[in-house]
Protein backbone atom coordinates (compact mmCIF):
# COMPACT_ATOMS: atom_id res chain seq x y z
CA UNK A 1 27.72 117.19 81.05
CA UNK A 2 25.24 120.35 79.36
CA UNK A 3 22.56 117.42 78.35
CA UNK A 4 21.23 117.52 82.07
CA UNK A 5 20.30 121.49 81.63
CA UNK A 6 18.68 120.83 78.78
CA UNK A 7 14.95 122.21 79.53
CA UNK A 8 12.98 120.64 77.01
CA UNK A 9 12.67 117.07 78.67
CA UNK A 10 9.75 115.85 79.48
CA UNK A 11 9.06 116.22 83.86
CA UNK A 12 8.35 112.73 84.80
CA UNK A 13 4.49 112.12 86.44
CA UNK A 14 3.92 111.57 90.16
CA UNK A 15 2.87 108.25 90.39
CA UNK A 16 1.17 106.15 93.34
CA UNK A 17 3.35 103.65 94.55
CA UNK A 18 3.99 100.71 97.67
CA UNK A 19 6.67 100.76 99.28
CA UNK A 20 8.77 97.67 98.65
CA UNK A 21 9.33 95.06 100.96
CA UNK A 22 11.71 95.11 103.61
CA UNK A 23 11.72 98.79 104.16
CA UNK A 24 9.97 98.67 106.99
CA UNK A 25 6.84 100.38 105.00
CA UNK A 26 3.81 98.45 106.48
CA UNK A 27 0.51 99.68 106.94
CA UNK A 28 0.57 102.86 108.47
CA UNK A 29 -1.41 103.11 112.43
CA UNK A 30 -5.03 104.29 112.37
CA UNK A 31 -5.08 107.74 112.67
CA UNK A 32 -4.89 109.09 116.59
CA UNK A 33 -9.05 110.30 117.71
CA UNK A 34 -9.40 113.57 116.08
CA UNK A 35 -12.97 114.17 116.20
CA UNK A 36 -14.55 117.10 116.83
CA UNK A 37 -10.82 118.59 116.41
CA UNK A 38 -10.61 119.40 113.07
CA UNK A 39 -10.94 117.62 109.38
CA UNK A 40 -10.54 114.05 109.86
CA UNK A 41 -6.55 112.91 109.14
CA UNK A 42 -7.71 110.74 106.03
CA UNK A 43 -9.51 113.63 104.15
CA UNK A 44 -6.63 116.12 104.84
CA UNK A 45 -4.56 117.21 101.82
CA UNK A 46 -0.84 118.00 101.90
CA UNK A 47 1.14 119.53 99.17
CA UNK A 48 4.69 118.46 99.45
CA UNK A 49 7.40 120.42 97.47
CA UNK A 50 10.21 117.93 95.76
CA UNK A 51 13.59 119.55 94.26
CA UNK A 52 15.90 117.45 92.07
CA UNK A 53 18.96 119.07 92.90
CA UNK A 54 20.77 117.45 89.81
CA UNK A 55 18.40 118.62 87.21
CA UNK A 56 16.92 121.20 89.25
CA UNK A 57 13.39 120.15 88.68
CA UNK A 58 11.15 121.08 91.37
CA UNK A 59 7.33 119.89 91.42
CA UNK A 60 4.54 119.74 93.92
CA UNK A 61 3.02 116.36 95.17
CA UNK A 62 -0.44 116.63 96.47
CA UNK A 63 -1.17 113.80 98.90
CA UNK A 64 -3.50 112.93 101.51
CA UNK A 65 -2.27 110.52 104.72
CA UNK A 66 -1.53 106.86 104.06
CA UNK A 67 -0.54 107.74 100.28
CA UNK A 68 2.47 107.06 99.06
CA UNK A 69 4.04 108.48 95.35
CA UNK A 70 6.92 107.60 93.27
CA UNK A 71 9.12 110.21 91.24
CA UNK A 72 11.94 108.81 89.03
CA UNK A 73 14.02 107.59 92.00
CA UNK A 74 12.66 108.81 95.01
CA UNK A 75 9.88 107.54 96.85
CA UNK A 76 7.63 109.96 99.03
CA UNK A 77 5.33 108.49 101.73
CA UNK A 78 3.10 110.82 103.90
CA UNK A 79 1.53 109.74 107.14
CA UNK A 80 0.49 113.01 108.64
CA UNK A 81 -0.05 116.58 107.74
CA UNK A 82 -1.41 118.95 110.56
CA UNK A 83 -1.26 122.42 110.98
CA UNK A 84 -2.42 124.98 113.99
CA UNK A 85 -5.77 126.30 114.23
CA UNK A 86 -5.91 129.72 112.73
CA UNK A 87 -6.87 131.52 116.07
CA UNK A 88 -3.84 129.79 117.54
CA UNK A 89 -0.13 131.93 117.75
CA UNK A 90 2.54 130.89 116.03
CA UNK A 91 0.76 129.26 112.74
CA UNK A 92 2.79 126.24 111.98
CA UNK A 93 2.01 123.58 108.85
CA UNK A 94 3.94 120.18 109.81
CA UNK A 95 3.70 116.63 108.08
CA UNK A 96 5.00 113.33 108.93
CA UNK A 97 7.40 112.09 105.91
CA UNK A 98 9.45 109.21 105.01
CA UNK A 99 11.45 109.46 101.92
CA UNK A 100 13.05 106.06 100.51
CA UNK A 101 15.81 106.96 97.64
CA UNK A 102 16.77 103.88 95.01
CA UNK A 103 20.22 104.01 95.24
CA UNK A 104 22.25 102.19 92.48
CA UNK A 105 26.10 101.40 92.48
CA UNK A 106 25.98 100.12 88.85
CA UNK A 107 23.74 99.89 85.94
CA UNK A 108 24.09 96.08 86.00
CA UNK A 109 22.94 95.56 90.41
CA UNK A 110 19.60 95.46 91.77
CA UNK A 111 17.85 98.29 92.77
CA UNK A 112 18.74 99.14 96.43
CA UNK A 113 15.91 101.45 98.51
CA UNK A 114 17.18 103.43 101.42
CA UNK A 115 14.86 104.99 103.69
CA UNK A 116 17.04 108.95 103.84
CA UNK A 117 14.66 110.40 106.14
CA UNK A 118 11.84 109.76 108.22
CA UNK A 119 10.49 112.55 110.68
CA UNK A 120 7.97 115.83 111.04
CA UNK A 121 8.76 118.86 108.23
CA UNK A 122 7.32 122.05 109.55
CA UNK A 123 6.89 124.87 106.79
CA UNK A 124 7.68 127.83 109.00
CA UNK A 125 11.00 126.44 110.46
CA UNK A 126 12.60 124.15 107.29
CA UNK A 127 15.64 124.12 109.23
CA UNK A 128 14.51 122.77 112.29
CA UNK A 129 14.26 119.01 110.38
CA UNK A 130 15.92 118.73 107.06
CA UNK A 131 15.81 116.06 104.10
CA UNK A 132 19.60 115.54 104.29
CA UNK A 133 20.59 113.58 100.43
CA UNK A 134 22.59 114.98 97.68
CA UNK A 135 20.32 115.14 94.74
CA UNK A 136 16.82 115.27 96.74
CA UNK A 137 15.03 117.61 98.57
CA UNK A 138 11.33 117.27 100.38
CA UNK A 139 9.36 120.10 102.23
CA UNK A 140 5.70 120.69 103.28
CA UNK A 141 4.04 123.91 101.34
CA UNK A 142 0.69 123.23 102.81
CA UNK A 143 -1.90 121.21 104.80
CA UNK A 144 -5.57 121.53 103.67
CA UNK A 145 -7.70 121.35 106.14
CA UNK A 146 -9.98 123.33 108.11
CA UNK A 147 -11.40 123.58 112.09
CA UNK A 148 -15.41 124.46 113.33
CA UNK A 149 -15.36 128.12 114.08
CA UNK A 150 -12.73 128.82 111.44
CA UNK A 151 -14.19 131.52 109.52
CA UNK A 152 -14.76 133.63 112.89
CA UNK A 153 -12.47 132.40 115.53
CA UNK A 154 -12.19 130.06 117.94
CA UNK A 155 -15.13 127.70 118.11
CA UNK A 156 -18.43 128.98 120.51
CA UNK A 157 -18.00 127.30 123.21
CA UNK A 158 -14.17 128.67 124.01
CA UNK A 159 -15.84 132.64 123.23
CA UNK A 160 -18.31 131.50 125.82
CA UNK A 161 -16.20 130.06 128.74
CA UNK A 162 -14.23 133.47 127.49
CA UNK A 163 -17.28 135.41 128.93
């Protein structure tokens, strides 16, 4: 039973993955028109906190839209990552996850993957959409990405219709 605190195992790499067949994992839909809005969806950057609850492991998966990475048994898939421009009230970081979990009733079956969640995470309201499994746990820590006018407000032309 102690063997799982022991501390001196080696953390398992992040690892690109597919998702496997069936799982309803296909390509993901281009990316809605976000020019002029902000940094382009597929050069955004989210950083995704994961918690093994059994080992308590935690680690943080950097990932841009599209990507998908595999840790031990879970499967991590981002889509999305947004997050409010900084002249806007409240700030709120969000990202559009699926999590698949491989889910084994015996050494000697098949892996079995089960899609456990699929939805928005925001990082100022975890509770508002949770990653509901026993052993893992997914939340958003950031979204990298930045807006025209960010360094001194909103853009020009909103400070001049302001005028």
């Amino acid at each position: 039973m102690l063997a799982a605190c022991d501390n001196e195992a080696p953390e398992p790499e992040a690892q690109q993955t597919e998702i496997p067949e069936g799982l309803g994992g296909g390509p993901l839909p281009p990316p809605a028109d976000t020019a002029g809005v902000g940094t382009p969806m597929e050069e955004r950057v989210a950083t995704l906190g994961l918690l093994n609850k059994r080992n308590n492991i935690s680690r943080d998966i950097e990932m841009s839209p599209g990507e998908s990475r595999r840790v031990d048994d879970v499967i991590v898939r981002l889509s999305a990552c947004e997050r409010t421009a900084p002249w806007e009230d409240p700030e709120e970081t969000g990202a559009f996850v699926q999590v698949f979990v491989n889910e084994r009733a015996d050494a000697d079956t098949d892996a079995q993957w089960n899609r456990v969640f699929s939805g928005w995470l925001f990082k100022n309201s975890p509770s508002l959409n949770v990653v509901e499994h026993p052993i893992y746990d997914v939340w958003v820590k950031d979204c990298a990405m930045s807006f025209p006018g960010e360094e001194g407000g909103p853009p020009a032309d909103d400070a001049d219709a302001a005028a």
